[in-house]
N, C-alpha and C. Protein backbone atom coordinates (compact mmCIF):
# COMPACT_ATOMS: atom_id res chain seq x y z
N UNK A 1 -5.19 -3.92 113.54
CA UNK A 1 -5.19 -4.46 112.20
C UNK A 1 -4.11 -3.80 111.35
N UNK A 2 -3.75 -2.42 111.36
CA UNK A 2 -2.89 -1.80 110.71
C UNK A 2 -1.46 -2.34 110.98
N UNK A 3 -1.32 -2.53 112.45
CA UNK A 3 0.48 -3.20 112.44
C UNK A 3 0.30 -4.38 112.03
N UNK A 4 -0.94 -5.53 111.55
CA UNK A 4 -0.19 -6.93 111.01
C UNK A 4 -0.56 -6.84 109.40
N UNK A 5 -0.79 -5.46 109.11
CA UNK A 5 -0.35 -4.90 107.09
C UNK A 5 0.39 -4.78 107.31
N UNK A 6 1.34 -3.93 107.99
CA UNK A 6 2.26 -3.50 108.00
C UNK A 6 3.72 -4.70 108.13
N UNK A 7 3.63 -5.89 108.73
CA UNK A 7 4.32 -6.34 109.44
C UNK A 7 4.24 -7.62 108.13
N UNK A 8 2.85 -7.84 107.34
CA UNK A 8 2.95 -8.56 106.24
C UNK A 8 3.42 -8.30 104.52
N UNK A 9 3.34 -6.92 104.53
CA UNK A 9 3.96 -6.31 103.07
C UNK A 9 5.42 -6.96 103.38
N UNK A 10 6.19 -6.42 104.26
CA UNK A 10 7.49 -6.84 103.80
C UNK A 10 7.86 -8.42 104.10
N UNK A 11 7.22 -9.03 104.39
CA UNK A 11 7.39 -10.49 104.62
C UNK A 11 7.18 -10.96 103.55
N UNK A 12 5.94 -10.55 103.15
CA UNK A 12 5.99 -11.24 101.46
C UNK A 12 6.47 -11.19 100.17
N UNK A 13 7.28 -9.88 100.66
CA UNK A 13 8.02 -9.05 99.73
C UNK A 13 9.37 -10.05 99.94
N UNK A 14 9.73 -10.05 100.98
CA UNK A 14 11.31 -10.31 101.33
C UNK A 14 11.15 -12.19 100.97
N UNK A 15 10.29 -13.01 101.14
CA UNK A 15 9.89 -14.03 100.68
C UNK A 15 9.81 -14.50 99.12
N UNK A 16 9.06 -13.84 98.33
CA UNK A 16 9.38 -13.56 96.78
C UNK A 16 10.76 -12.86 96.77
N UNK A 17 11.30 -12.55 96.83
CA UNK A 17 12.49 -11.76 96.45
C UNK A 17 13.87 -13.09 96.68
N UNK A 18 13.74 -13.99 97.94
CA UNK A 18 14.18 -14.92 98.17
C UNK A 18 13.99 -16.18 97.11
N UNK A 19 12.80 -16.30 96.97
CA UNK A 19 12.56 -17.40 96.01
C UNK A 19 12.61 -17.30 94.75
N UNK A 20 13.02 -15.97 94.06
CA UNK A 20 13.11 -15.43 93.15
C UNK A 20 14.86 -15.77 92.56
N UNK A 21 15.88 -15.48 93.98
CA UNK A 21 17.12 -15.64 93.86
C UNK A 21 17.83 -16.93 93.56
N UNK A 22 16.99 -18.06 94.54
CA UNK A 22 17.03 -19.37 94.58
C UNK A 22 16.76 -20.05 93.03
N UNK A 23 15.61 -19.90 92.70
CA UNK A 23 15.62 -19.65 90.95
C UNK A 23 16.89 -19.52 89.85
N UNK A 24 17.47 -18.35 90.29
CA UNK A 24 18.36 -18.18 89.52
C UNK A 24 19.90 -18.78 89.60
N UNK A 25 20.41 -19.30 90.64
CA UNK A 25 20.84 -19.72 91.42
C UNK A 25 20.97 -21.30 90.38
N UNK A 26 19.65 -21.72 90.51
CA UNK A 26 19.76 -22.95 89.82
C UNK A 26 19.87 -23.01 88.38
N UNK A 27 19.70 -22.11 87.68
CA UNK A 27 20.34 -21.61 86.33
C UNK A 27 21.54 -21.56 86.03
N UNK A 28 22.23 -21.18 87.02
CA UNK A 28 23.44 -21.02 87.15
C UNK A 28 24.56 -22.23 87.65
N UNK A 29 24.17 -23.46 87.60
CA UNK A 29 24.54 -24.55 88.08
C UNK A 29 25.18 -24.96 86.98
N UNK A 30 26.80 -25.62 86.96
CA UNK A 30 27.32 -26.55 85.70
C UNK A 30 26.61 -27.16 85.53
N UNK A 31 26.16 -28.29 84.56
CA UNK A 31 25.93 -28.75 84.24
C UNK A 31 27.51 -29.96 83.25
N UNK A 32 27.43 -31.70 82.96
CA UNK A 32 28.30 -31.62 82.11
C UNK A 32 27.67 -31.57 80.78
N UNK A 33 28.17 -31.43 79.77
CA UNK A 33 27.93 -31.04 78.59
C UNK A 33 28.48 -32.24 77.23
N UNK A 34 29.86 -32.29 78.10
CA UNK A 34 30.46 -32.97 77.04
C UNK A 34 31.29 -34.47 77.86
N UNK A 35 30.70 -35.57 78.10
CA UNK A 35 31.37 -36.37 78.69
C UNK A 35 32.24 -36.59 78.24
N UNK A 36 33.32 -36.92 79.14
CA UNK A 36 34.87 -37.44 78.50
C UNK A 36 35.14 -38.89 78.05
N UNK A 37 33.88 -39.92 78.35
CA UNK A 37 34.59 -41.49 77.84
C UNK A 37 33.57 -41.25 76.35
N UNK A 38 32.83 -40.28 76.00
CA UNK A 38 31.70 -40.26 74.82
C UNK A 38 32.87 -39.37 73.55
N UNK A 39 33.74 -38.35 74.10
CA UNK A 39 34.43 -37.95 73.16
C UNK A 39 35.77 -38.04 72.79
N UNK A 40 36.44 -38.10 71.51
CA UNK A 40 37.80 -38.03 71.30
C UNK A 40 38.34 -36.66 71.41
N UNK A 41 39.31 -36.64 71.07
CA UNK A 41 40.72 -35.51 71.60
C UNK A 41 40.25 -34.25 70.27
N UNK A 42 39.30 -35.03 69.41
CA UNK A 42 39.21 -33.77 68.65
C UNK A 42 38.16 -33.12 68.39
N UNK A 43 37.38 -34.01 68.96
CA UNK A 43 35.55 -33.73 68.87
C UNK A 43 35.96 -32.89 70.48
N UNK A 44 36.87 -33.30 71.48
CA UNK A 44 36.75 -32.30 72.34
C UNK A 44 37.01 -31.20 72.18
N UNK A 45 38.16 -30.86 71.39
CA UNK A 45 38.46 -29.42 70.82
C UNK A 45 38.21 -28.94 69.57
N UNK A 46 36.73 -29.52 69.21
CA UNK A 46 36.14 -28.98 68.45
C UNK A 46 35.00 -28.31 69.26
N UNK A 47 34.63 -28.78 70.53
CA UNK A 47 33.07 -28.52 70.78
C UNK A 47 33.85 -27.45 71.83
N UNK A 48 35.03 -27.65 72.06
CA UNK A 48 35.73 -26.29 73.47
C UNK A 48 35.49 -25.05 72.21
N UNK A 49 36.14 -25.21 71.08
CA UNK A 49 35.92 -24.32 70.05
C UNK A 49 34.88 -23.45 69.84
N UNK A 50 34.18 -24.13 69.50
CA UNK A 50 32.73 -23.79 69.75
C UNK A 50 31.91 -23.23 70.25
N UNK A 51 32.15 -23.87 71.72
CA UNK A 51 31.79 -22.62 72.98
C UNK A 51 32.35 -21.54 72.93
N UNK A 52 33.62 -21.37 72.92
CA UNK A 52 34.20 -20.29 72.57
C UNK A 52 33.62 -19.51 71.79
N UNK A 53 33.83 -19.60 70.39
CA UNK A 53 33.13 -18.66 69.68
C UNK A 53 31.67 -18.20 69.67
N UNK A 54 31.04 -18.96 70.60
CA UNK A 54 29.79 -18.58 70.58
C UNK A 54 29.92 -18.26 72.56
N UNK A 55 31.08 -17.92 72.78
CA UNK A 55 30.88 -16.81 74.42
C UNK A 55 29.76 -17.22 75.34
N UNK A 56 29.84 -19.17 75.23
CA UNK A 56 29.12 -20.05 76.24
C UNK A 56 30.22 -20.04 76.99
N UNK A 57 29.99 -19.86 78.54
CA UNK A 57 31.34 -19.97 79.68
C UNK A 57 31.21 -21.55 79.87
N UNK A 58 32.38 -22.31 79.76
CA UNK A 58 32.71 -23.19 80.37
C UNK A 58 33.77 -23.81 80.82
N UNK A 59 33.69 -24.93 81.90
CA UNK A 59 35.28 -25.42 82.02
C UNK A 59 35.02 -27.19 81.91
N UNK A 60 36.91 -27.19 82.41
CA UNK A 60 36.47 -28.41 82.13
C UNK A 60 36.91 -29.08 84.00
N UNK A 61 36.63 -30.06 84.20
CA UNK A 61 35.99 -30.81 85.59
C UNK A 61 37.51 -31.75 86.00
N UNK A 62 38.06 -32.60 86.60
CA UNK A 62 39.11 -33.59 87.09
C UNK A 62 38.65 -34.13 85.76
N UNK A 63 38.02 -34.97 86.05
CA UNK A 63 38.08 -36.00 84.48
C UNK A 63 37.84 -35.51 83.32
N UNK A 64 37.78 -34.46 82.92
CA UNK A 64 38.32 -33.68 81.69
C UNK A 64 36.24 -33.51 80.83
N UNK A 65 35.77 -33.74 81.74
CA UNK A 65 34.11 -33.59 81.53
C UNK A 65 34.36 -32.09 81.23
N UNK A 66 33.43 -31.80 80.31
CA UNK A 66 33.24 -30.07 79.76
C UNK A 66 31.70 -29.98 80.34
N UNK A 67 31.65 -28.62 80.99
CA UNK A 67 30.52 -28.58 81.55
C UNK A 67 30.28 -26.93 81.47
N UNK A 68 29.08 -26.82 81.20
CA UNK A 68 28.78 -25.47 80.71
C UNK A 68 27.47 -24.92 81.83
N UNK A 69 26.89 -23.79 81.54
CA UNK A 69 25.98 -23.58 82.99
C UNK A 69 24.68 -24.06 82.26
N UNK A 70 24.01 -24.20 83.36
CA UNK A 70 22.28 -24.90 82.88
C UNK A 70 21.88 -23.75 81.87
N UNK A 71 21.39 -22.64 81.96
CA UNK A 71 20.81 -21.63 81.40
C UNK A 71 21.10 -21.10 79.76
N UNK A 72 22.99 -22.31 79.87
CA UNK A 72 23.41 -22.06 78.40
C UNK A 72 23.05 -23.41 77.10
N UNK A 73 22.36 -24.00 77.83
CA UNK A 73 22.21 -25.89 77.45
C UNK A 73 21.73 -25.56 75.89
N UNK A 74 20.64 -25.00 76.10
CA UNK A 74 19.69 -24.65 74.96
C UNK A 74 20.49 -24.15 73.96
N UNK A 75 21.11 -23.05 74.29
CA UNK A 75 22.15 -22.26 73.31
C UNK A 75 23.43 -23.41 72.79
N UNK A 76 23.73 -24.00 73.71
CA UNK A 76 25.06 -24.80 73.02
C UNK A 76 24.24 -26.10 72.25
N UNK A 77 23.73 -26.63 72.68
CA UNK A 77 22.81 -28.08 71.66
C UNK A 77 22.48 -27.25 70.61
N UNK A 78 21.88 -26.45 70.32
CA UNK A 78 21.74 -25.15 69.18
C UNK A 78 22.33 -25.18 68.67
N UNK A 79 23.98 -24.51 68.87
CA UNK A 79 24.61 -24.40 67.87
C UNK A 79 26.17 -25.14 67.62
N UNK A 80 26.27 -26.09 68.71
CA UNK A 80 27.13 -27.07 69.04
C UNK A 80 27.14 -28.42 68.79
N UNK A 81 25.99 -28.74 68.14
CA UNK A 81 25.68 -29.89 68.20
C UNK A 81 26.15 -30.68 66.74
C-alpha cells in the first residue's frame, strides 16, 4: 500500500501543475481587438495610442487587425473604449 502513495502524490501533483499551465496558456492567446474593415486610419491610431499608454502589449496581424492578449480584454474595453 505504501508504494501506490507514493507513486500517487506525484502524479497528482505533476497533473495539477499541468492543467494549471494549460490555463494560463489560454490567457495568453491574441485575441483581435480592433477589426480593420470596423475602423478608420484614425480611430486606429487612436486606440494603438491607447494601448500604449496604458502598457496593453499588442500587435497588429496581415490585415492590419489589432489584437491584444485575452487576459488584457477587460483592461483595454475599460479604458479604450
Amino acid at each position: 500500500m505504501k508504494k501506490k502513495e507514493l507513486f500517487i502524490i506525484p502524479l497528482v501533483t505533476l497533473v495539477t501543475l499541468m492543467s494549471l499551465g494549460a490555463c494560463a496558456d489560454e490567457a495568453n492567446e491574441f485575441v483581435i481587438y480592433g477589426n480593420h474593415e470596423n475602423m478608420s486610419d484614425s480611430s486606429k491610431d487612436y486606440l494603438i495610442n491607447c494601448l500604449d499608454d496604458r502598457s496593453i502589449e499588442f500587435k497588429l496581424d496581415a490585415q492590419k487587425n489589432i489584437l491584444i492578449q485575452e487576459r488584457d480584454t477587460d483592461k483595454a474595453v475599460a479604458s479604450c473604449s
